[in-house]
C-alpha atoms as a PDB file:
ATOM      1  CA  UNK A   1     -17.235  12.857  -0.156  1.00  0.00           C
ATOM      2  CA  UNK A   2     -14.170  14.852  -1.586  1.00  0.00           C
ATOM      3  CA  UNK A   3     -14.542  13.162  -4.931  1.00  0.00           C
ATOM      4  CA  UNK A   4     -11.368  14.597  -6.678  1.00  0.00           C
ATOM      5  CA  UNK A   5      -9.396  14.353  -3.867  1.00  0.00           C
ATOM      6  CA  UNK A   6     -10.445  10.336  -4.180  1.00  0.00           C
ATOM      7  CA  UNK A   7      -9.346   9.969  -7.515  1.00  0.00           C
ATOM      8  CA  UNK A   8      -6.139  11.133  -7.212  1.00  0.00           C
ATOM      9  CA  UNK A   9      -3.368   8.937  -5.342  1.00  0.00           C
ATOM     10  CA  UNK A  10      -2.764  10.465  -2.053  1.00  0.00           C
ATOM     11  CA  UNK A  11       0.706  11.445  -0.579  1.00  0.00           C
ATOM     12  CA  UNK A  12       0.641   8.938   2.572  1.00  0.00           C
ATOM     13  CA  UNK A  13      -0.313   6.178   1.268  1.00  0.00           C
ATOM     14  CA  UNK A  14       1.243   2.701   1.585  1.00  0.00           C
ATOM     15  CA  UNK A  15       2.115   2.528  -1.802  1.00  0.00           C
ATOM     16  CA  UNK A  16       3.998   5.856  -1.680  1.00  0.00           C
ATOM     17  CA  UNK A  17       5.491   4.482   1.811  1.00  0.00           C
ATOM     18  CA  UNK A  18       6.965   1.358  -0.001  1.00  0.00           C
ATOM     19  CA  UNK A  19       7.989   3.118  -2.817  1.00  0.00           C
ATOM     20  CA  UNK A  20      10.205   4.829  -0.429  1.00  0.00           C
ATOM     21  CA  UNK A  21      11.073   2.507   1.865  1.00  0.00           C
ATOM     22  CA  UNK A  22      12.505   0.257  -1.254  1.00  0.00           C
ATOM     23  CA  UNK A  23      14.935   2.710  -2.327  1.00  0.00           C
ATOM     24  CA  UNK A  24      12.745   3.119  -5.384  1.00  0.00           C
ATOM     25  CA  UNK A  25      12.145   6.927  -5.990  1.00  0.00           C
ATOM     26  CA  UNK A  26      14.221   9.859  -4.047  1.00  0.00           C
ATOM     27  CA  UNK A  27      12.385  11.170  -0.903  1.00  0.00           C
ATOM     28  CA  UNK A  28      11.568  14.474  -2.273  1.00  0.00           C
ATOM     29  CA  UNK A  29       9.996  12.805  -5.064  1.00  0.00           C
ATOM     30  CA  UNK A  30       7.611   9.992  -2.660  1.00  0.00           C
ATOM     31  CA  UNK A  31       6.133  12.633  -0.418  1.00  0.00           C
ATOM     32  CA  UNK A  32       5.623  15.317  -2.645  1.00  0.00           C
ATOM     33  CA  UNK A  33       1.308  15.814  -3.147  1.00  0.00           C
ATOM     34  CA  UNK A  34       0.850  14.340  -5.693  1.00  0.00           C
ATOM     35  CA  UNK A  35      -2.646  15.465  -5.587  1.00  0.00           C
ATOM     36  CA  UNK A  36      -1.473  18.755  -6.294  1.00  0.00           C
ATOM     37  CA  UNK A  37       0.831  17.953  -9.224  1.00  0.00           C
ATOM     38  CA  UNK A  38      -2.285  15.942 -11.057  1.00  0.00           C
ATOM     39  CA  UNK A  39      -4.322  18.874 -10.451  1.00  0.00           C
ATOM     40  CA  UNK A  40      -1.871  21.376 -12.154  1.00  0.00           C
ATOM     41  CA  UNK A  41      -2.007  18.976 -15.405  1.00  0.00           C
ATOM     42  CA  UNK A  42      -5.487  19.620 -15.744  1.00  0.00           C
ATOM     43  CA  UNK A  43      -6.244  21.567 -19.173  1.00  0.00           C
ATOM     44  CA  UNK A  44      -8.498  24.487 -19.822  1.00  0.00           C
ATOM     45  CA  UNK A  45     -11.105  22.209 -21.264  1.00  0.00           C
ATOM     46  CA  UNK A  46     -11.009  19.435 -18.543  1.00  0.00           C
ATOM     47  CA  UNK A  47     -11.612  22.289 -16.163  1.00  0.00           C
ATOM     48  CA  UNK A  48     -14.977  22.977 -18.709  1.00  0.00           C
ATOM     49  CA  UNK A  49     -15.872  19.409 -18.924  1.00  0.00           C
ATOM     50  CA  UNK A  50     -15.767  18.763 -14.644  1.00  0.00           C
ATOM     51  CA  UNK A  51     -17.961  22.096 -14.362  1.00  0.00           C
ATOM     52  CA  UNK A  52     -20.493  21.516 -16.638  1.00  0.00           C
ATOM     53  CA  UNK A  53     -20.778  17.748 -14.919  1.00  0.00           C
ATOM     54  CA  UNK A  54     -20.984  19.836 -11.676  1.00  0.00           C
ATOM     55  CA  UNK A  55     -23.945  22.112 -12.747  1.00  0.00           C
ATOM     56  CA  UNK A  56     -26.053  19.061 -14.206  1.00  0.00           C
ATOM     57  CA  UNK A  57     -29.475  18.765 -13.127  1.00  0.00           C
ATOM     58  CA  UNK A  58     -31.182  15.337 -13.208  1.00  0.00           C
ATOM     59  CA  UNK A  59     -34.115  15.105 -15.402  1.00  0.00           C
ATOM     60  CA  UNK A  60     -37.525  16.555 -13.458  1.00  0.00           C
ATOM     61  CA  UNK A  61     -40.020  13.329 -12.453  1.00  0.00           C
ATOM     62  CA  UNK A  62     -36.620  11.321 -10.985  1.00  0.00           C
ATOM     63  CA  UNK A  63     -38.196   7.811 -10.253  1.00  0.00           C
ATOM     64  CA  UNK A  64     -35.712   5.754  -7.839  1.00  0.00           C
ATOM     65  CA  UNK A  65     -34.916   2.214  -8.840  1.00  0.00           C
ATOM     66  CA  UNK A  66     -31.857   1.345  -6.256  1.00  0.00           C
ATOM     67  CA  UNK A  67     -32.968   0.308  -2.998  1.00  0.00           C
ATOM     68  CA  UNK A  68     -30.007  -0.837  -1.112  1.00  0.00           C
ATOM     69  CA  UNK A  69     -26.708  -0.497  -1.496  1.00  0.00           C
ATOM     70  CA  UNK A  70     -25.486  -3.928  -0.808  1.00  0.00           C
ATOM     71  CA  UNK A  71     -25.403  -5.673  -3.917  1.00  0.00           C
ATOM     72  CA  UNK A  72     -23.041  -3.074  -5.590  1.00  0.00           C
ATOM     73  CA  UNK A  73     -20.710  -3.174  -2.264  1.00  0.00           C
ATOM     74  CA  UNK A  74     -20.811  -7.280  -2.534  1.00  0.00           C
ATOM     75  CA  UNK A  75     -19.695  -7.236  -6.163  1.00  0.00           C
ATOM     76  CA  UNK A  76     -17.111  -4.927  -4.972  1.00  0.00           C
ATOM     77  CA  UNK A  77     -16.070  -7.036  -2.429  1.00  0.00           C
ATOM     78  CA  UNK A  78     -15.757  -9.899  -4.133  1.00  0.00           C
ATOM     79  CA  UNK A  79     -13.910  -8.088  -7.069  1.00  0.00           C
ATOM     80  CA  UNK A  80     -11.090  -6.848  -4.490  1.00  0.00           C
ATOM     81  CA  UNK A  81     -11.008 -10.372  -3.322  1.00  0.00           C
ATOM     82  CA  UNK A  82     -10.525 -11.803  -6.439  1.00  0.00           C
ATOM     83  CA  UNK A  83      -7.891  -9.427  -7.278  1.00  0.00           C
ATOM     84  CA  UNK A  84      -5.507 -10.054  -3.771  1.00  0.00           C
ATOM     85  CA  UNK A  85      -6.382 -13.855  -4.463  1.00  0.00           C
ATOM     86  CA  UNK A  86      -4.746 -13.458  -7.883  1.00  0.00           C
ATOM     87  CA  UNK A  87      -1.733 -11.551  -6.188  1.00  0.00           C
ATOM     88  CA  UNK A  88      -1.161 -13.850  -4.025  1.00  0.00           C
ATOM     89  CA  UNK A  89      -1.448 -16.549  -6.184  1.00  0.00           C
ATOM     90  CA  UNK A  90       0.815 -15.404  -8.390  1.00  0.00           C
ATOM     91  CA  UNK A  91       3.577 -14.218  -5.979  1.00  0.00           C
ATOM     92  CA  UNK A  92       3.578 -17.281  -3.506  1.00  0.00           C
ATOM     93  CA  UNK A  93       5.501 -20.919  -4.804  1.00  0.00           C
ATOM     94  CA  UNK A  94       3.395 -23.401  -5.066  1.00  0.00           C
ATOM     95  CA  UNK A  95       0.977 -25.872  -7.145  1.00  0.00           C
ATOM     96  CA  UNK A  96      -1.905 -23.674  -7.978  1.00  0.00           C
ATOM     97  CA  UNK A  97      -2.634 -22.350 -11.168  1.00  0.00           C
ATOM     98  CA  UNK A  98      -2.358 -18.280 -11.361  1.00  0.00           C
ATOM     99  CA  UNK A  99      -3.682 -16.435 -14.250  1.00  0.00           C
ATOM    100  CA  UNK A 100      -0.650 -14.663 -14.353  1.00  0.00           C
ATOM    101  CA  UNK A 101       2.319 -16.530 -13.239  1.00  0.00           C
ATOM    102  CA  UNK A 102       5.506 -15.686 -11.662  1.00  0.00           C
ATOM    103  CA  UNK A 103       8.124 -15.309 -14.179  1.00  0.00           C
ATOM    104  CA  UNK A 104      10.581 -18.932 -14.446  1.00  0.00           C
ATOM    105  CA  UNK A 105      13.760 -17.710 -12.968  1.00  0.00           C
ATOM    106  CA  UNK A 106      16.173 -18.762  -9.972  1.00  0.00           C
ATOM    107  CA  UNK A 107      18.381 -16.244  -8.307  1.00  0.00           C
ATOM    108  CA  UNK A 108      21.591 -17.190 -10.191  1.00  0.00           C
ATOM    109  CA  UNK A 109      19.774 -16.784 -14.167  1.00  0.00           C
ATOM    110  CA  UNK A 110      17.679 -13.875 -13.450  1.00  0.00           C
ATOM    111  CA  UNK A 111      19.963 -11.630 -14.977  1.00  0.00           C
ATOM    112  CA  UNK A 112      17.342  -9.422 -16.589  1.00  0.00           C
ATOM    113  CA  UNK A 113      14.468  -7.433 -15.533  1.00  0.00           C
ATOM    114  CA  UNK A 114      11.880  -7.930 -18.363  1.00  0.00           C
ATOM    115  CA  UNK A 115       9.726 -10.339 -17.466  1.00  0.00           C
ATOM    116  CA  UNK A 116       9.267  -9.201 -13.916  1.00  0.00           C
ATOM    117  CA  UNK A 117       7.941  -5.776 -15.739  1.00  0.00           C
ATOM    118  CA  UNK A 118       6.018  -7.852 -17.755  1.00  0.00           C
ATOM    119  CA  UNK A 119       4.398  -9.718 -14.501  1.00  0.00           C
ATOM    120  CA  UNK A 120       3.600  -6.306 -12.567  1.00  0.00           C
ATOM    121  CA  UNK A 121       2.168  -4.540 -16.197  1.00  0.00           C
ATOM    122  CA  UNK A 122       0.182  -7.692 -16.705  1.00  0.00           C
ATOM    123  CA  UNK A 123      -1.369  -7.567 -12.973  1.00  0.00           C
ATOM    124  CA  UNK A 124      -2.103  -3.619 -13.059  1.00  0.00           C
ATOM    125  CA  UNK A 125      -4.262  -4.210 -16.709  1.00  0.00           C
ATOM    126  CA  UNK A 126      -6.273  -6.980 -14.902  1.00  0.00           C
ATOM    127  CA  UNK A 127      -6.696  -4.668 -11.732  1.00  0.00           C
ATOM    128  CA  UNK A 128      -7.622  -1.579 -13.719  1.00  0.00           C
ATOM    129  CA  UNK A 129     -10.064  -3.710 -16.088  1.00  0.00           C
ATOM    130  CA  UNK A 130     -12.088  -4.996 -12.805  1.00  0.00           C
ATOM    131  CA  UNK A 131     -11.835  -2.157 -10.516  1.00  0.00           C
ATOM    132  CA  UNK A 132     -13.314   0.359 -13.881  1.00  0.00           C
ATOM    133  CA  UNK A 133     -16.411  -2.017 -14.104  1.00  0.00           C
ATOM    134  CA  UNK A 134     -17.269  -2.069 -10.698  1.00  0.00           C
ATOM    135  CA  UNK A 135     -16.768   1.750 -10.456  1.00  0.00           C
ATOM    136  CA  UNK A 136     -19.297   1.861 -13.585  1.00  0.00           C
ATOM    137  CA  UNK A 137     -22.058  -0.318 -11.863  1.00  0.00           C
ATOM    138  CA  UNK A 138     -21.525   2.040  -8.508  1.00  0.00           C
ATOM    139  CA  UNK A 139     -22.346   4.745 -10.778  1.00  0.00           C
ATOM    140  CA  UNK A 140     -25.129   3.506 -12.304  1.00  0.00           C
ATOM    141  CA  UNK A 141     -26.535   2.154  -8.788  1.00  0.00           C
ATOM    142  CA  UNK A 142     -26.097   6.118  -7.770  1.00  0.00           C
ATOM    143  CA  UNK A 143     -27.455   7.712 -10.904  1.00  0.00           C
ATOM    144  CA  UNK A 144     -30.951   5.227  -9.785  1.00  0.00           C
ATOM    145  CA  UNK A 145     -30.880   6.409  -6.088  1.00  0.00           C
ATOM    146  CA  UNK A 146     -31.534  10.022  -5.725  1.00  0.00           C
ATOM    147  CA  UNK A 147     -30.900  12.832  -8.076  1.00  0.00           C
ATOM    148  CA  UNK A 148     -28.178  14.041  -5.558  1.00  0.00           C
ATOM    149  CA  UNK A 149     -26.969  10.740  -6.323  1.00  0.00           C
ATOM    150  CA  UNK A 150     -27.183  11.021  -9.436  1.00  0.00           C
ATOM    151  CA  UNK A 151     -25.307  14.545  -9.564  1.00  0.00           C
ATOM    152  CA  UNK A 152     -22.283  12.614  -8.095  1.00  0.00           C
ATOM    153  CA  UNK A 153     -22.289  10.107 -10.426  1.00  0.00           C
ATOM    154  CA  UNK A 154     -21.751  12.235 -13.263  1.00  0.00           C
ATOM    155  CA  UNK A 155     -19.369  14.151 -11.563  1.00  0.00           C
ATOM    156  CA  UNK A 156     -17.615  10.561 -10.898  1.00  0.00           C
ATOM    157  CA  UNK A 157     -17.709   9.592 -14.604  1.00  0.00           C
ATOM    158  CA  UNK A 158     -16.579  12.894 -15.469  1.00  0.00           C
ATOM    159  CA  UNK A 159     -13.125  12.674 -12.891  1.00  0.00           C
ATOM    160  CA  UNK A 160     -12.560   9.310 -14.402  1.00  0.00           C
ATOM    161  CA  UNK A 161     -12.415  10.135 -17.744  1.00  0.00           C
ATOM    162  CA  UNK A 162      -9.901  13.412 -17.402  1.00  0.00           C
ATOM    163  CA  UNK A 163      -7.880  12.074 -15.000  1.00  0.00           C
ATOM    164  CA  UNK A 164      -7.591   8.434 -16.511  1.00  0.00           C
ATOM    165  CA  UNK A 165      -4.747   9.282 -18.826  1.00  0.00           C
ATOM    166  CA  UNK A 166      -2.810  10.629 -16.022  1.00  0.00           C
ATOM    167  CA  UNK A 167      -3.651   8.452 -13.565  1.00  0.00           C
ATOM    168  CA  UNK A 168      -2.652   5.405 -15.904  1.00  0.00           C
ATOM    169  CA  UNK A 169       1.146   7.325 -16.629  1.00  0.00           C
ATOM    170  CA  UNK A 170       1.789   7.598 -12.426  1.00  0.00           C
ATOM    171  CA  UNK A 171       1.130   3.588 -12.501  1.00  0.00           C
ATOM    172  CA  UNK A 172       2.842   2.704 -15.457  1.00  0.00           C
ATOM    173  CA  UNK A 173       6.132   4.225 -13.897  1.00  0.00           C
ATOM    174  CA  UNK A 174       5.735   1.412 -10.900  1.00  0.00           C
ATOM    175  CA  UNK A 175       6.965  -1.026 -12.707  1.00  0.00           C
ATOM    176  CA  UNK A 176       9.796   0.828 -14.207  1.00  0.00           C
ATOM    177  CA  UNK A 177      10.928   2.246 -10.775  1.00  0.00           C
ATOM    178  CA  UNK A 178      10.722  -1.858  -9.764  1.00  0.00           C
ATOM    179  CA  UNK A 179      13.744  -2.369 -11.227  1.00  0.00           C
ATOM    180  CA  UNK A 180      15.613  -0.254  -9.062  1.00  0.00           C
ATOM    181  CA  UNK A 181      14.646  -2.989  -6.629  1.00  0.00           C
ATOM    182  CA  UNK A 182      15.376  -5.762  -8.331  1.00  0.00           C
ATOM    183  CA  UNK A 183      18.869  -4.593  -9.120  1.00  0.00           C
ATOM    184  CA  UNK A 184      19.958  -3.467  -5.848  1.00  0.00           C
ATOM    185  CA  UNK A 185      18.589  -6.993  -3.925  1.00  0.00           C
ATOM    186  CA  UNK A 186      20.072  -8.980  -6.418  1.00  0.00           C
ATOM    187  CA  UNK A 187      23.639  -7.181  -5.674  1.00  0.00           C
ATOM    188  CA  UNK A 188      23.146  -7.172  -1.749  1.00  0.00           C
ATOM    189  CA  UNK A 189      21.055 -10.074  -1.078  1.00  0.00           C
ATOM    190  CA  UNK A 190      22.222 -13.830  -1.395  1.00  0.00           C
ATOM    191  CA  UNK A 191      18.435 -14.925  -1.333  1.00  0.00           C
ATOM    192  CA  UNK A 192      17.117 -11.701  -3.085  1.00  0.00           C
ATOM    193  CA  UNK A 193      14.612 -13.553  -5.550  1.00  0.00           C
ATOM    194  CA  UNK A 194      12.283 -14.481  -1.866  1.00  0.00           C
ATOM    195  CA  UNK A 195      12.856 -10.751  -0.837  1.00  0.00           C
ATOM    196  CA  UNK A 196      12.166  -9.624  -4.733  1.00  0.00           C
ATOM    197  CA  UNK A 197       8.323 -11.906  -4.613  1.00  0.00           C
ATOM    198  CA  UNK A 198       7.566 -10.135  -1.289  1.00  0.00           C
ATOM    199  CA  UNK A 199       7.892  -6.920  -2.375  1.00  0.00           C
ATOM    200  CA  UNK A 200       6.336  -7.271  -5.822  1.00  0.00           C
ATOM    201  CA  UNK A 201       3.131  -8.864  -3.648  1.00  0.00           C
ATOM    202  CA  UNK A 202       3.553  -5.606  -1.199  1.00  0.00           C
ATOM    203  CA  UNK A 203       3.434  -3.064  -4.226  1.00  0.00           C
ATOM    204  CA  UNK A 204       0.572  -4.779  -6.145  1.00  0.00           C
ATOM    205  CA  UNK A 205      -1.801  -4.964  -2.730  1.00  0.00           C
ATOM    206  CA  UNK A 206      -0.896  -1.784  -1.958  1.00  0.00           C
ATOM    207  CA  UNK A 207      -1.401  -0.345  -5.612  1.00  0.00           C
ATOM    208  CA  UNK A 208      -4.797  -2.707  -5.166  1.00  0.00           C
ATOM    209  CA  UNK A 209      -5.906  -0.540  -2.429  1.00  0.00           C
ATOM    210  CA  UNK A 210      -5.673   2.878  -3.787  1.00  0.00           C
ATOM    211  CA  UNK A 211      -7.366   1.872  -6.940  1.00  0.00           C
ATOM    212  CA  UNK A 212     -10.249   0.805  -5.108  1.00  0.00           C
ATOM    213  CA  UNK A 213     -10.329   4.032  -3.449  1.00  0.00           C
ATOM    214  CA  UNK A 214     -12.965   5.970  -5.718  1.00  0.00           C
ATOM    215  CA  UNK A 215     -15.622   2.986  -5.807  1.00  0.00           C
ATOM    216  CA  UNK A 216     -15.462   2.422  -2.432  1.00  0.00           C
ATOM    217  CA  UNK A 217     -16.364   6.008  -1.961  1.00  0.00           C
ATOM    218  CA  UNK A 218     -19.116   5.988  -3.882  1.00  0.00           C
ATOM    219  CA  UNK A 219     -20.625   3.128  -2.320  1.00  0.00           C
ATOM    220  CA  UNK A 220     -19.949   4.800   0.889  1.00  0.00           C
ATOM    221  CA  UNK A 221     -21.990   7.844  -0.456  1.00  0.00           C
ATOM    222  CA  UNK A 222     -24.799   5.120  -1.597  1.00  0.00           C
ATOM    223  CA  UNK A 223     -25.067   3.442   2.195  1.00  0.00           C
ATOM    224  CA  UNK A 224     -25.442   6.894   3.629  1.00  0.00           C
ATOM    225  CA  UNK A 225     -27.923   7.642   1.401  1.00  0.00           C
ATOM    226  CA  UNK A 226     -30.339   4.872   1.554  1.00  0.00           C
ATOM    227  CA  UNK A 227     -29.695   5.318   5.332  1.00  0.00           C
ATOM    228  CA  UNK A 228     -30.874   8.607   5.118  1.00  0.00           C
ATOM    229  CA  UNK A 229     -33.860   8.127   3.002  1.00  0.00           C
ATOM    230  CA  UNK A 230     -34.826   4.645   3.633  1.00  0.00           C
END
């Protein structure tokens, strides 16, 4: 597994696609690698800090504790379903009870943007909050495999904490870029707000799906393993 290349949002993605398609960045700007941009922010001593991870040699006497790999890729599971539940929830009318709700407006008062940011920011906290402590249990379900395992789990930890920073900025200008959106369905569109739900739910599952990227990598590396070595 290319674990940087994992951690970094890739250029074809769906959320890059609907960025585009939505008229919400300029096409030179969507398809450019991103990859390749995080890479060059990178400072001297994040370069130290991911080779010395690299170079680390499990402890001598390794003892293996993780058997299976399928109760970190249930908890997973059920995280990412928890997560589009709450999307949906959120995004679609009706009498259920969100934990974060769709902002009170009707197409003719919702003059302003600011508390549709506030509904997107408040989704990509609870997304990044779940999605970091399911990466951390993968990890520590690795580090108790195999000391090859273990290898990539600190190499794991150590690409999640330098890139975090950066990784947190490209999100937080999602929400931003939304009101692009908003502004030109509200000027085009006679029912924009319907059109405006849909494609907050579209960005948020797709933003859903490339976060989960990195754990689900790791618990593919896991399966193989315990495959391998049963």
């Amino acid at each position: 597994m290319n674990q940087a290349s994992s951690a970094t949002p890739h250029r074809h993605s769906r959320l890059v696609r609907l960025l585009s398609d939505f008229a919400m960045v300029d096409d030179d700007w969507a398809y450019r690698d991103f990859a390749d941009r995080l890479g060059q922010m990178l400072s001297f001593n994040d370069s130290i800090i991911l080779s010395d991870a690299h170079k680390a040699k499990p402890e001598r006497g390794f003892q293996r504790h993780t058997e299976s790999a399928e109760d970190v890729k249930q908890e997973v599971l059920r995280t990412k379903a928890t997560l589009v539940n709450n999307v949906i929830q959120s995004c679609t009318s009706g009498d259920g009870k969100p934990r974060i709700r769709w902002p009170v407006v009707d197409a003719e008062s919702a003059s302003g943007y600011e508390p549709f940011l506030r509904f997107y920011s408040a989704h990509q906290r609870e997304q990044d909050l779940a999605i970091r402590v399911v990466r951390s249990a993968a990890r520590d379900a690795l580090s108790a495999c195999s000391p090859a395992l273990k290898k990539l789990a600190l190499l794991d930890q150590a690409l999640d904490d330098t890139l975090w920073e950066q990784i947190r900025r490209f999100y937080g200008v999602i929400p931003r870029l939304l009101e692009r959106r908003f502004n030109l369905l509200r000027d085009q569109q006679p029912l924009w707000l319907n059109q405006f739900r849909k494609d907050i739910q579209a960005l948020l599952l797709a933003e859903l799906d490339l976060r989960l990227q990195p754990v689900l990598g790791l618990v593919e590396a896991l399966e193989k393993e315990v495959i391998r070595n049963p």
